[in-house]
N, C-alpha and C. Protein backbone atom coordinates (compact mmCIF):
# COMPACT_ATOMS: atom_id res chain seq x y z
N UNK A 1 -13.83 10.79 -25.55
CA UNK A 1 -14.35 9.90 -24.52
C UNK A 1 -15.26 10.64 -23.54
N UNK A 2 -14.74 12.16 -23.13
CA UNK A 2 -15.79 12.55 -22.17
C UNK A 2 -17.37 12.66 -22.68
N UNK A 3 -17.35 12.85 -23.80
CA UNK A 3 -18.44 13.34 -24.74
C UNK A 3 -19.59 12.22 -24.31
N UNK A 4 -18.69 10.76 -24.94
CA UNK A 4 -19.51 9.90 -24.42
C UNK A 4 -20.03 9.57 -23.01
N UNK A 5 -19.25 9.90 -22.12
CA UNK A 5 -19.85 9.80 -21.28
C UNK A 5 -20.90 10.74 -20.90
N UNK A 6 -20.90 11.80 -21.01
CA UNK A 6 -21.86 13.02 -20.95
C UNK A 6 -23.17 12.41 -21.57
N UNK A 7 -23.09 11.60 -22.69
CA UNK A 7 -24.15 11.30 -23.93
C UNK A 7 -25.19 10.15 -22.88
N UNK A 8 -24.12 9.02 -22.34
CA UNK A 8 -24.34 8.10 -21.52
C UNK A 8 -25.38 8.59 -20.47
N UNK A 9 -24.70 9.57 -19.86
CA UNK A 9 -25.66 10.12 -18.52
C UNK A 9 -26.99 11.04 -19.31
N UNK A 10 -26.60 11.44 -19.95
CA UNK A 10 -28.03 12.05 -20.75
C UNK A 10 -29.11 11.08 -21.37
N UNK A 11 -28.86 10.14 -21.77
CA UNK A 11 -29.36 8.93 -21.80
C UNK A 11 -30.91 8.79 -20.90
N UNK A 12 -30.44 8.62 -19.70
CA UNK A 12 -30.95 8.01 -18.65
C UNK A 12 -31.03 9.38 -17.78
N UNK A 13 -32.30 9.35 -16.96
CA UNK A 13 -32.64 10.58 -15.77
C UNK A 13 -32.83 9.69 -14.58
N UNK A 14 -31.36 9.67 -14.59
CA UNK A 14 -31.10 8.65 -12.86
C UNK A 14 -31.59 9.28 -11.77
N UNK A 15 -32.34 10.54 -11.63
CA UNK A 15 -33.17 11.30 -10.39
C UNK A 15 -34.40 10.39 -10.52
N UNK A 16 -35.29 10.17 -11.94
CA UNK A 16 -36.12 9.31 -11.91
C UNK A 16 -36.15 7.64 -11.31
N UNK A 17 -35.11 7.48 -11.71
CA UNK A 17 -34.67 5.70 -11.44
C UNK A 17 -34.65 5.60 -9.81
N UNK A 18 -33.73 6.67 -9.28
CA UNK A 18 -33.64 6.32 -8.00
C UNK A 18 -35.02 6.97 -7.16
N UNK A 19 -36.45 7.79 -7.71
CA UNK A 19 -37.67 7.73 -7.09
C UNK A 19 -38.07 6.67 -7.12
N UNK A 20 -37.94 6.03 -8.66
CA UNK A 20 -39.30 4.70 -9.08
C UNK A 20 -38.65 3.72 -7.76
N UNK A 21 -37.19 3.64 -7.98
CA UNK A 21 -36.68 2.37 -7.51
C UNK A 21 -37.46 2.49 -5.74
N UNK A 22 -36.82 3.32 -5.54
CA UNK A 22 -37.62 3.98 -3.95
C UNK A 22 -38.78 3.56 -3.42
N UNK A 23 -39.77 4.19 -4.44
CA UNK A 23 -41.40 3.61 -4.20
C UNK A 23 -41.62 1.71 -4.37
N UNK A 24 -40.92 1.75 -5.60
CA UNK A 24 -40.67 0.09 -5.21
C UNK A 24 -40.49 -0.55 -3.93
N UNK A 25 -39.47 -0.47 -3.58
CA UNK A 25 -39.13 -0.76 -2.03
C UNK A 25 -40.03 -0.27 -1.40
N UNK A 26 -40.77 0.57 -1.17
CA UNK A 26 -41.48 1.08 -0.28
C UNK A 26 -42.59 0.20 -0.35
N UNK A 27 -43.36 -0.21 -1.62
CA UNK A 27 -43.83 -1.05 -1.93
C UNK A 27 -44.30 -2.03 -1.23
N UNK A 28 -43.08 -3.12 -1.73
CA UNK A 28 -42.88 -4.07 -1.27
C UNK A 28 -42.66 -4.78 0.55
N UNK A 29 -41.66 -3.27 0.83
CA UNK A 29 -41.35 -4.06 2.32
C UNK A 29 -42.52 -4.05 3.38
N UNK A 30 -42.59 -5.00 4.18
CA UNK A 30 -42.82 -4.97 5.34
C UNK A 30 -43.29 -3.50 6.83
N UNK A 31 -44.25 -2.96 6.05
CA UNK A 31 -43.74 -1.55 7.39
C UNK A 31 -44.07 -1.69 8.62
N UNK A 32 -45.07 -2.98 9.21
CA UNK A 32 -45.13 -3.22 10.40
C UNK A 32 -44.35 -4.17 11.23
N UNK A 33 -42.54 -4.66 10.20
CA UNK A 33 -41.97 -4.90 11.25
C UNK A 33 -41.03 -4.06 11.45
N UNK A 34 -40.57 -4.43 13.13
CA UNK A 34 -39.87 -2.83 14.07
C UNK A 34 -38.65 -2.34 12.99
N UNK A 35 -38.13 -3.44 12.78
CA UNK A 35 -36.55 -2.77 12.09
C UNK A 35 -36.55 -2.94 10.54
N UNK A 36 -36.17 -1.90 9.81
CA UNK A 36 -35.88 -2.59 8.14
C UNK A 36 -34.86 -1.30 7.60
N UNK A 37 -34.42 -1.57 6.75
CA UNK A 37 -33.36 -0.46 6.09
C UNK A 37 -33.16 0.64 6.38
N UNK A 38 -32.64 1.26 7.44
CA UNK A 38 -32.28 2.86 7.54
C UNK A 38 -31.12 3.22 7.15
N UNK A 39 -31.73 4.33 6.54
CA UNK A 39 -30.59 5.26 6.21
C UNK A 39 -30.41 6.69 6.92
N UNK A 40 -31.01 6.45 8.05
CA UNK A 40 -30.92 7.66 9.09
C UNK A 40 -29.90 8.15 9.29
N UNK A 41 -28.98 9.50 9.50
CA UNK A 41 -27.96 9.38 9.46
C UNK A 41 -28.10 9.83 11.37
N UNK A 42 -29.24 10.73 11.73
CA UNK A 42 -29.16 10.33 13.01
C UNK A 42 -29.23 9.33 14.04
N UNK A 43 -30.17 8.71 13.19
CA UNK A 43 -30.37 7.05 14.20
C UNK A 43 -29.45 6.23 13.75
N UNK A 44 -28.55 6.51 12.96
CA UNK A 44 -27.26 5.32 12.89
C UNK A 44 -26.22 5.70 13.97
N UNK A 45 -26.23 7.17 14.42
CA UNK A 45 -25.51 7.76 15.45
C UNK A 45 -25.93 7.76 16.69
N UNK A 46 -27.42 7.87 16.88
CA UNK A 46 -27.67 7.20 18.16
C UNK A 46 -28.93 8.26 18.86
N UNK A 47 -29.27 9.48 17.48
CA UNK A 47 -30.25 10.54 17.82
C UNK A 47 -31.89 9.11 17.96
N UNK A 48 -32.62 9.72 18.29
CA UNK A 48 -33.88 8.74 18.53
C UNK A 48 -35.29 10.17 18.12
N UNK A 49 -34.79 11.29 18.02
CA UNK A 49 -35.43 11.86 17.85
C UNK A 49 -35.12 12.49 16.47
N UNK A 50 -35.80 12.17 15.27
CA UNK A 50 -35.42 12.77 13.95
C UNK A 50 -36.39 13.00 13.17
N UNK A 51 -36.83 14.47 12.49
CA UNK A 51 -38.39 14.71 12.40
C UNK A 51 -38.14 14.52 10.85
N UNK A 52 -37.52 13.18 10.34
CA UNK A 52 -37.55 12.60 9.07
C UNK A 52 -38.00 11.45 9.07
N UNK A 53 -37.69 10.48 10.71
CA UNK A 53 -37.79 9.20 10.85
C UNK A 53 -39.44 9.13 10.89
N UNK A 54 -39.63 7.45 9.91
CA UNK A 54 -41.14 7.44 10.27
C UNK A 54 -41.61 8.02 8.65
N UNK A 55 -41.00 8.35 8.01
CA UNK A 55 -41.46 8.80 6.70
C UNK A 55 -41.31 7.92 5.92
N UNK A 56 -40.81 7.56 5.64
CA UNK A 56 -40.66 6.04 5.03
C UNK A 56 -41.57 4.83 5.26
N UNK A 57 -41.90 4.63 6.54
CA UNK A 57 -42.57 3.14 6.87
C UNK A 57 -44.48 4.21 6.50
N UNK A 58 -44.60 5.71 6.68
CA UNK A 58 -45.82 6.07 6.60
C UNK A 58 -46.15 6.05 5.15
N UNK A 59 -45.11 6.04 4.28
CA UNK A 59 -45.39 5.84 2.76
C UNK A 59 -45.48 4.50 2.31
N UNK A 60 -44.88 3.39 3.28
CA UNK A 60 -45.40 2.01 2.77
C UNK A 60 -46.49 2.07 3.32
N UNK A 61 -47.22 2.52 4.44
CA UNK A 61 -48.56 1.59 4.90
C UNK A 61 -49.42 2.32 3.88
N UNK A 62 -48.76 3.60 3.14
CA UNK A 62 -50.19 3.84 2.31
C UNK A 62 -50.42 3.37 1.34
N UNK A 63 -49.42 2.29 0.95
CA UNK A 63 -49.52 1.62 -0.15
C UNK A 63 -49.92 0.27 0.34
N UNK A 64 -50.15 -0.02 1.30
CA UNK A 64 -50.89 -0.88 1.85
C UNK A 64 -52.12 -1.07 2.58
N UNK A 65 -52.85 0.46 2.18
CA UNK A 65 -53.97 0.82 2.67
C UNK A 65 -54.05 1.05 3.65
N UNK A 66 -53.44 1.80 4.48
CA UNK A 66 -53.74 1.39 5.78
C UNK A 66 -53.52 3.37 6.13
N UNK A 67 -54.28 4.22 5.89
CA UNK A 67 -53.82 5.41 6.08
C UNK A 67 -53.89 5.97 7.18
N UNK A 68 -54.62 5.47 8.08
CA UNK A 68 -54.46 6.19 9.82
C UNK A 68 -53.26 5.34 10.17
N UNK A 69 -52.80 4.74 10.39
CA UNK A 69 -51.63 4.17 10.68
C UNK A 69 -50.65 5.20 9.80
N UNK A 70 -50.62 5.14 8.71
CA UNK A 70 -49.97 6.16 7.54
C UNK A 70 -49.40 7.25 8.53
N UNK A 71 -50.50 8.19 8.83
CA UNK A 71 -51.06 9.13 9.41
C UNK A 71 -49.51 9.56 10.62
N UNK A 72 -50.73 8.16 11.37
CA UNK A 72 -49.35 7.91 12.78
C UNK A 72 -48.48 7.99 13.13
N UNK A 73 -47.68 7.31 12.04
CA UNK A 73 -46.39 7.22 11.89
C UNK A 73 -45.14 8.68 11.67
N UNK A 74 -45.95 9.23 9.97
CA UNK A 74 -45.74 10.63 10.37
C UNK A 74 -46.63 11.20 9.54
N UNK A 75 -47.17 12.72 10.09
CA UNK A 75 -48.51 12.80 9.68
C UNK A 75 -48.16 13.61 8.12
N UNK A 76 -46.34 13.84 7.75
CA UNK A 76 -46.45 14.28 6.15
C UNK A 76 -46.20 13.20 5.39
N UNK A 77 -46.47 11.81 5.62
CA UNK A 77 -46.47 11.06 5.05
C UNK A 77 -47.22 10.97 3.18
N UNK A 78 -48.09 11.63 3.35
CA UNK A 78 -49.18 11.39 2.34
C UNK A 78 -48.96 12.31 1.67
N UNK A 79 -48.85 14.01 1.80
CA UNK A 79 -48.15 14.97 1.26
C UNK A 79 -46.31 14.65 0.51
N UNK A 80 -46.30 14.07 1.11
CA UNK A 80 -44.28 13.51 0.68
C UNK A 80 -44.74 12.39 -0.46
N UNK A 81 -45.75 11.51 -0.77
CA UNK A 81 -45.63 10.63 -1.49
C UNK A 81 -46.52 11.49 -2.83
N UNK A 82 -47.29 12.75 -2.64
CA UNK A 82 -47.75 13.03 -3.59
C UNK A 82 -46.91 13.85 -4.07
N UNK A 83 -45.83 14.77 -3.45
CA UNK A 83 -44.63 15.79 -4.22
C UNK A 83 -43.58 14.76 -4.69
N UNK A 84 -43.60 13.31 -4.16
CA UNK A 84 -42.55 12.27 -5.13
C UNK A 84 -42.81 12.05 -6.20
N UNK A 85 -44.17 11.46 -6.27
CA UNK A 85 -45.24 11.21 -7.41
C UNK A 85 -45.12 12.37 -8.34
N UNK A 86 -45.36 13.45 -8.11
CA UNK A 86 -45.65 14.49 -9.03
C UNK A 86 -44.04 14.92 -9.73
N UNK A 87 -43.10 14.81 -8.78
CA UNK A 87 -41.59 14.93 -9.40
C UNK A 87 -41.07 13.52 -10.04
N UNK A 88 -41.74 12.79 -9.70
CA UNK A 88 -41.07 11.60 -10.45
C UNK A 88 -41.97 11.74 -12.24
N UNK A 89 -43.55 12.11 -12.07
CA UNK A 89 -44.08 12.58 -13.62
C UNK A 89 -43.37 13.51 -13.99
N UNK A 90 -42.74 14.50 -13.32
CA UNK A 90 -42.40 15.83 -14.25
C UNK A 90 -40.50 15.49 -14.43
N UNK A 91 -40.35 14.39 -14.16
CA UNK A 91 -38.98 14.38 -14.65
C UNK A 91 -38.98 13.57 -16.14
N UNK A 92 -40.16 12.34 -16.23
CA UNK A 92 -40.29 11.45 -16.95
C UNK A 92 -41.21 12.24 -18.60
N UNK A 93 -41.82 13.33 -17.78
CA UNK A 93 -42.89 14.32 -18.90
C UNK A 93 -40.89 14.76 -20.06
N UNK A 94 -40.58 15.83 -18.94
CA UNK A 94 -39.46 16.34 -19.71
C UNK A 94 -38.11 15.61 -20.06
N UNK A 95 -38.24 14.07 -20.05
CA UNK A 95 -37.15 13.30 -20.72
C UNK A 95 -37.62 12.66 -21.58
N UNK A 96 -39.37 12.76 -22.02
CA UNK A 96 -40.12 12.08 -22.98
C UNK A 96 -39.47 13.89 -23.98
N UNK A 97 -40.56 14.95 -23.46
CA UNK A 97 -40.17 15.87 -24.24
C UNK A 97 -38.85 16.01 -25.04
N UNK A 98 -37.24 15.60 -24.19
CA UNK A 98 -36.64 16.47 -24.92
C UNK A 98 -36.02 14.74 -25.67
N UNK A 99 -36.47 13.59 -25.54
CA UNK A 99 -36.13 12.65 -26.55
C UNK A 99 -37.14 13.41 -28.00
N UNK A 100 -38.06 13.80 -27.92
CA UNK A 100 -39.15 14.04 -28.89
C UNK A 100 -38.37 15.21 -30.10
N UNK A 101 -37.70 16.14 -28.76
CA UNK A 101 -36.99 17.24 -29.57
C UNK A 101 -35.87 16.89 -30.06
N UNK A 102 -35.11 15.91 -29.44
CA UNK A 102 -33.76 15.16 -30.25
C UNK A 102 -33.95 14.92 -31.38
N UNK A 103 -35.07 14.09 -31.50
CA UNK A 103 -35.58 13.36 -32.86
C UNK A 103 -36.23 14.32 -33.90
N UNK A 104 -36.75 14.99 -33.64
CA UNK A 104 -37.17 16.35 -34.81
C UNK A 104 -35.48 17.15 -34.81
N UNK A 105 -34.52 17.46 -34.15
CA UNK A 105 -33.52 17.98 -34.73
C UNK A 105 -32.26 17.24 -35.41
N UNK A 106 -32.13 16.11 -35.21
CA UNK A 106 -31.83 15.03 -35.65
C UNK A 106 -32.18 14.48 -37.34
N UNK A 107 -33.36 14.87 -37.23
CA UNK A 107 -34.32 14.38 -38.36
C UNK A 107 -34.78 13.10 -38.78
């Protein structure tokens, strides 16, 4: 039984799922209204100053064109969505690769 499960999680590169899913949402929501999903763990406690906050709503407006606002919000906004981007290809490159190598040892 553990086997399978091991097989299960090898399956799937859930580091990938939970970027794509991410940028999705980011996507989609709203970044110019005041409040939407935090997962701050300081601003759920009551910090107001957190040099993470603001990264999130600067990666939706750039998907909404809007990059001085982007900017604004926080200025590694644009740098953070291109090291997501580039780790979300290099997880998806090497789970294409090693399905490729399954299948040639497999036969």
């Amino acid at each position: 039984m553990f086997v399978k499960v091991i097989q299960y999680f090898k399956k799937y590169d859930y580091e990938a799922i939970f970027w794509l899913l991410a940028m999705a949402y980011l996507t989609f929501i709203n970044p110019y209204t005041p409040k939407h999903l935090d997962f701050c763990l300081f601003s759920l406690v009551g910090i107001e100053n957190c040099p993470g906050c603001g990264l999130g709503k600067s990666i939706s407006m750039i998907f909404h064109g809007d990059f001085v606002a982007s900017f604004n919000a926080h200025p590694l906004g644009i740098p953070a969505l291109f090291l997501i981007l580039k780790r979300i290809y290099k997880l998806i490159k090497n789970k294409i690769n090693l399905t490729k190598q399954m299948e040639v040892l497999n036969g």
